[in-house]
N, C-alpha and C. Protein backbone atom coordinates (compact mmCIF):
# COMPACT_ATOMS: atom_id res chain seq x y z
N UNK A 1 88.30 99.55 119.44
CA UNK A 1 87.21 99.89 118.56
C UNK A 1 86.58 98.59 118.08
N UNK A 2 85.29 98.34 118.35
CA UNK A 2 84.37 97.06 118.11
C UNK A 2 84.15 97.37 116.33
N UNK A 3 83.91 96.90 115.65
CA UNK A 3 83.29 96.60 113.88
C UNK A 3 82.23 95.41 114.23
N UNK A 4 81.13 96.16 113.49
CA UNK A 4 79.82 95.03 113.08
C UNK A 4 78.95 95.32 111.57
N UNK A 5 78.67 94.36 111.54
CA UNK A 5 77.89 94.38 110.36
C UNK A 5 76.61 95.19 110.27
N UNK A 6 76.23 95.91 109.21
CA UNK A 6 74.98 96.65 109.56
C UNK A 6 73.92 95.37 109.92
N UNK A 7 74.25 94.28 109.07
CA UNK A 7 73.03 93.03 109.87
C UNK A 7 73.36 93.11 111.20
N UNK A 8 73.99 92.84 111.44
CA UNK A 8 74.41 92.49 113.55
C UNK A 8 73.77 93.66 114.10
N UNK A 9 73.84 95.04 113.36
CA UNK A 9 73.71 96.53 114.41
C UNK A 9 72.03 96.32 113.79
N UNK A 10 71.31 96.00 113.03
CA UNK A 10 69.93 95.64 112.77
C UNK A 10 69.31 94.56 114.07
N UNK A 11 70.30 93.67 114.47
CA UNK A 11 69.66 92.62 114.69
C UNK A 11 69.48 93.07 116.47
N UNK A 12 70.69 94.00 116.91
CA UNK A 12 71.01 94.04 118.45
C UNK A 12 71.51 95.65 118.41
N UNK A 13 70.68 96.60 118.13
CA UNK A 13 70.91 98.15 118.42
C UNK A 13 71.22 98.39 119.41
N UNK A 14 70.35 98.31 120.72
CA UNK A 14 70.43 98.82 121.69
C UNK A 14 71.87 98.25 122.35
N UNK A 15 72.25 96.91 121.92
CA UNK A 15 73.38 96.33 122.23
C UNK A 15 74.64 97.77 122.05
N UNK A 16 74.66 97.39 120.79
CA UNK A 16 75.84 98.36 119.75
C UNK A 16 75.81 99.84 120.35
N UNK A 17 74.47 100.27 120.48
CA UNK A 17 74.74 101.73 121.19
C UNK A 17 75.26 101.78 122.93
N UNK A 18 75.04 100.57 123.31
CA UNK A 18 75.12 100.56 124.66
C UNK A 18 77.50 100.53 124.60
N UNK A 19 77.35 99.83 123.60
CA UNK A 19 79.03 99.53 123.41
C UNK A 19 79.39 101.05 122.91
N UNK A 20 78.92 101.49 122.10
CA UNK A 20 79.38 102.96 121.62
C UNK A 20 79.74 104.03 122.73
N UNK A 21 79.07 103.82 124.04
CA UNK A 21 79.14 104.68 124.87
C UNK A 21 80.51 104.84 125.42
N UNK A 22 80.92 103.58 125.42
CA UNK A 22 82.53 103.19 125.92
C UNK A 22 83.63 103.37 124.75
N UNK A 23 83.46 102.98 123.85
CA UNK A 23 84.23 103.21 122.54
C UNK A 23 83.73 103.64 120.96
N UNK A 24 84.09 104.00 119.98
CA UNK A 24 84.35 104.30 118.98
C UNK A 24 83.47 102.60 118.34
N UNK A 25 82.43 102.83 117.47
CA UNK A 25 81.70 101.54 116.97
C UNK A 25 82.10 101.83 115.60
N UNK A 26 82.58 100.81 114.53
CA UNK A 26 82.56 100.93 113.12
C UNK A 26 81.43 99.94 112.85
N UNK A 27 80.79 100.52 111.62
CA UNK A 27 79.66 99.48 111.15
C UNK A 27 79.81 99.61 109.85
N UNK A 28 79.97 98.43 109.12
CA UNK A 28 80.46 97.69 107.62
C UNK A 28 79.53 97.24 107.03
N UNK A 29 79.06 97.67 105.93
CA UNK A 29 77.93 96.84 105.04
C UNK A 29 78.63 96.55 103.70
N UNK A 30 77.59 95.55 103.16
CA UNK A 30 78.51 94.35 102.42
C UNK A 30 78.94 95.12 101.13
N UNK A 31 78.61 96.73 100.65
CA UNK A 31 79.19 96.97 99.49
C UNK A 31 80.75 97.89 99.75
N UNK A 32 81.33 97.75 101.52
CA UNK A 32 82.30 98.49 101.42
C UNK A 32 81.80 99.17 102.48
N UNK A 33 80.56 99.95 102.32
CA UNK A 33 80.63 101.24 102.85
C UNK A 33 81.02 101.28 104.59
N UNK A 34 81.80 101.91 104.91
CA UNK A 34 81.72 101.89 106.60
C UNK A 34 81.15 103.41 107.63
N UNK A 35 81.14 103.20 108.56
CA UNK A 35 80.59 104.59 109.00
C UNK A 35 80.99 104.07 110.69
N UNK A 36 81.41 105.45 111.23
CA UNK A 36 81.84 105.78 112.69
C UNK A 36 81.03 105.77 113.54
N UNK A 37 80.31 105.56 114.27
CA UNK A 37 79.58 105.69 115.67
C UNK A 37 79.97 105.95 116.71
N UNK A 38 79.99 107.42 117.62
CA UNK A 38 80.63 107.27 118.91
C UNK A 38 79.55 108.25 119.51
N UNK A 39 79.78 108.11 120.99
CA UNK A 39 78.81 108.33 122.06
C UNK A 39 79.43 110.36 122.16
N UNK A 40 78.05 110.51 122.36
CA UNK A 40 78.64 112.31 122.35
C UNK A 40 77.47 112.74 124.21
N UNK A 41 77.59 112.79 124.65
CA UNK A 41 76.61 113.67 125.50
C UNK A 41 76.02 114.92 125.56
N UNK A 42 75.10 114.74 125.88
CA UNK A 42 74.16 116.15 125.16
C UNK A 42 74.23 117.16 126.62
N UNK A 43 74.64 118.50 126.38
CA UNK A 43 74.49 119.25 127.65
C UNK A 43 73.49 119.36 128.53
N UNK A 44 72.27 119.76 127.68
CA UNK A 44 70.91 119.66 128.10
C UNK A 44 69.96 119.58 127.08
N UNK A 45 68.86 118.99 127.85
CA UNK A 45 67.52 118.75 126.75
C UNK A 45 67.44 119.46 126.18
N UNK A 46 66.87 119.49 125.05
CA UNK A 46 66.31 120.57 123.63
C UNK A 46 64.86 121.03 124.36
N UNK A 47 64.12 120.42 124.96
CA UNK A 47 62.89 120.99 126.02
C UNK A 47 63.17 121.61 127.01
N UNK A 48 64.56 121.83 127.38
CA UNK A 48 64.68 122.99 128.63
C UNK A 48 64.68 124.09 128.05
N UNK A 49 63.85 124.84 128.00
CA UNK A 49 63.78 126.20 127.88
C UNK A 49 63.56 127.11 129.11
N UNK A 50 63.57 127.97 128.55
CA UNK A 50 63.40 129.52 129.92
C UNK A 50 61.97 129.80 129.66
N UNK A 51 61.35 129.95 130.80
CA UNK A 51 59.93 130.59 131.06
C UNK A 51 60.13 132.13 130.70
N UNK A 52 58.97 132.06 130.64
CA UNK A 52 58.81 133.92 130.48
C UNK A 52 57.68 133.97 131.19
N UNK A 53 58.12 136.17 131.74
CA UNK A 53 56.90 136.52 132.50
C UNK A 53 55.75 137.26 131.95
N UNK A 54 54.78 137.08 132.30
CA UNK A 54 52.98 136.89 131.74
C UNK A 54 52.10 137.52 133.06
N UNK A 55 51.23 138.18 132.26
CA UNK A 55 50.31 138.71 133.26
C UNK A 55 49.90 137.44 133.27
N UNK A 56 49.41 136.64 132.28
CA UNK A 56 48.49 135.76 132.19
C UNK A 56 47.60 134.74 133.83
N UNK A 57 46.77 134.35 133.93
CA UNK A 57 46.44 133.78 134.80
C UNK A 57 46.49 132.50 134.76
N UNK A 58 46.01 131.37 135.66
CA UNK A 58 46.08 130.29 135.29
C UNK A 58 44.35 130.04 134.63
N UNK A 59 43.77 130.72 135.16
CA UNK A 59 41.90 130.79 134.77
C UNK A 59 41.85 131.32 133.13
N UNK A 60 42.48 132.46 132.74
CA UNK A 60 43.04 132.84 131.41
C UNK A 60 43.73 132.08 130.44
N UNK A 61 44.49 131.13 131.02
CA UNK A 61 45.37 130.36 130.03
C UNK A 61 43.77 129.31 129.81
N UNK A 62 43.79 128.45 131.35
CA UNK A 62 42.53 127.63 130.84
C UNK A 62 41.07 128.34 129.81
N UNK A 63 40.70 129.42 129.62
CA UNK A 63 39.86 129.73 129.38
C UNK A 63 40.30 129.78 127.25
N UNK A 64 41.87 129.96 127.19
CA UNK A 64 41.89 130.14 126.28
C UNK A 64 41.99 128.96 125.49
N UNK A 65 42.42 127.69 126.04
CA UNK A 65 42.69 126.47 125.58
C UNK A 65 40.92 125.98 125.26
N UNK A 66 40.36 126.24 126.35
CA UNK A 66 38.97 125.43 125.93
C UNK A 66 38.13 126.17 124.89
N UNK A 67 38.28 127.55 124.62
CA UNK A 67 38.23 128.52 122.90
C UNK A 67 38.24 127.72 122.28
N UNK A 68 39.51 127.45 122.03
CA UNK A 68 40.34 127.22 121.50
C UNK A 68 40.01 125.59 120.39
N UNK A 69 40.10 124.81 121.11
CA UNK A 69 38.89 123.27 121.39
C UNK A 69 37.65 123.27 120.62
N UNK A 70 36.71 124.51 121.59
CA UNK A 70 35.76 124.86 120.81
C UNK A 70 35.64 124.66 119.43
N UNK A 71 36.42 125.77 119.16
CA UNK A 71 36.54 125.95 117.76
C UNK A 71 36.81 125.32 116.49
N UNK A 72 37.62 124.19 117.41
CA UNK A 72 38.17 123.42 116.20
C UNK A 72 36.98 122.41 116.16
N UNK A 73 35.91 121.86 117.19
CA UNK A 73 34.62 121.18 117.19
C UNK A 73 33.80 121.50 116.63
N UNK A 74 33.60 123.33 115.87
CA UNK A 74 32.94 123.46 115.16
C UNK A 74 33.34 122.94 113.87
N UNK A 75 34.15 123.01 113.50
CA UNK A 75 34.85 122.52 111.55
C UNK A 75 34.34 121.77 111.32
């Protein structure tokens, strides 16, 4: 388990997270306080979602976006 200073994890993040991936990071700031850092992997993106089925067209979707545009050009 690596320990750094919250200055050091300020100064070289991408460093410290790149080390977290392999081990357990502690980070110490000067009134005591400490805190854990460790690497978790995410199953899948928060943007993978499931499609759904739509009459919709692709001429329909476009037709509704440029409304849409419109409208807000009038305000």
């Amino acid at each position: 388990m690596k320990v750094y200073t919250y200055s050091k994890v300020r100064q070289h993040l991408a460093a410290v997270l790149d080390s977290a991936r392999h081990e357990p990071v502690v980070i110490t700031r000067k009134a005591g306080d400490t805190f854990l850092l460790s690497y978790q992997r995410s199953a899948a993106s928060p943007l993978d979602v499931p499609g759904i089925a739509t009459q919709a067209r692709t001429a329909d979707i476009l037709a509704a976006v440029k409304e849409s545009r419109a409208g807000k050009a009038r305000k």
